[in-house]
Protein backbone atom coordinates (compact mmCIF):
# COMPACT_ATOMS: atom_id res chain seq x y z
CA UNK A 1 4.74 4.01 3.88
CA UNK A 2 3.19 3.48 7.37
CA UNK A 3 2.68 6.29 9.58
CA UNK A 4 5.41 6.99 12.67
CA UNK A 5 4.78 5.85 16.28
CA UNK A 6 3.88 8.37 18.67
CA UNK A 7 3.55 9.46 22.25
CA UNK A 8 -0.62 9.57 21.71
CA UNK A 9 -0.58 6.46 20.19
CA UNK A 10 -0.20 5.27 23.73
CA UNK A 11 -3.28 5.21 24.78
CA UNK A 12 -4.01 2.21 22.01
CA UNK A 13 -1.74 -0.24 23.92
CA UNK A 14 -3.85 -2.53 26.34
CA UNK A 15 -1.07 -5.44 27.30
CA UNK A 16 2.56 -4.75 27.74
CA UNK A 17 2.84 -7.60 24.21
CA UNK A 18 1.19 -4.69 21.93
CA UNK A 19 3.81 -3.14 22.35
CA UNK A 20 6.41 -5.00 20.12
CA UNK A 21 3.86 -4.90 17.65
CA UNK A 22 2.48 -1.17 17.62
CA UNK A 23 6.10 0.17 17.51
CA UNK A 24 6.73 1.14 14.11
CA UNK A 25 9.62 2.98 12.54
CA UNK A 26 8.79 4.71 8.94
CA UNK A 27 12.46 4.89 8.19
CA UNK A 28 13.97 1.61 9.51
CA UNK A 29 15.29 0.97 6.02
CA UNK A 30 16.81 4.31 5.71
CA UNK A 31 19.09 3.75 8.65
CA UNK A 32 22.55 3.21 7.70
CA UNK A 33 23.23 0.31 9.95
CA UNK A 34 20.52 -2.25 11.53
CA UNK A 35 22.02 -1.08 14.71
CA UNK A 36 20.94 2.11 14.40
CA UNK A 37 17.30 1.01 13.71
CA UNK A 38 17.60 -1.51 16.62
CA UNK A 39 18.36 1.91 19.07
CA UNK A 40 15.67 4.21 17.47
CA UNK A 41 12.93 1.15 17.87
CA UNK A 42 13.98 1.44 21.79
CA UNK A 43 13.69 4.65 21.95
CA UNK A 44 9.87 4.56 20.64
CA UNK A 45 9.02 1.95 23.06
CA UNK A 46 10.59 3.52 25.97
CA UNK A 47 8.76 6.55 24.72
CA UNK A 48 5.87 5.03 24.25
CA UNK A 49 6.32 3.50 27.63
CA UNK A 50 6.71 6.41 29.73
CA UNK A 51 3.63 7.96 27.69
CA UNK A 52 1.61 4.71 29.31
CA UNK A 53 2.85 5.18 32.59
CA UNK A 54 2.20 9.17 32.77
CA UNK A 55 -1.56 8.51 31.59
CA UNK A 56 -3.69 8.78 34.81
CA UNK A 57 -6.94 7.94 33.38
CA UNK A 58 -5.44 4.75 32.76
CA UNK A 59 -5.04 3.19 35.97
């Protein structure tokens, strides 16, 4: 089973397309609707996103 996406992991993502593909949800197939796993992907990204933006040693 793959590891979770987290806020750390941010620092990983170089263009705003790594994104789709670094966002990774252990449980997707646990979900109880595809819905659901559709919302909880978002959330990671805009997690993930905010982690990106917050980073100062980035810019």
């Amino acid at each position: 089973m793959s590891r979770r996406t987290y806020e750390k992991n941010g620092a990983f993502i170089l263009f705003a397309d790594d994104l789709e593909n670094f966002v990774k949800d252990k449980r997707e197939s646990w979900r109880a609707t595809p819905r659901k796993a559709r919302r909880r992907q978002r959330r990671y990204k805009n997690r993930l996103t905010r982690e990106i933006l917050s980073n100062k040693d980035f810019f």
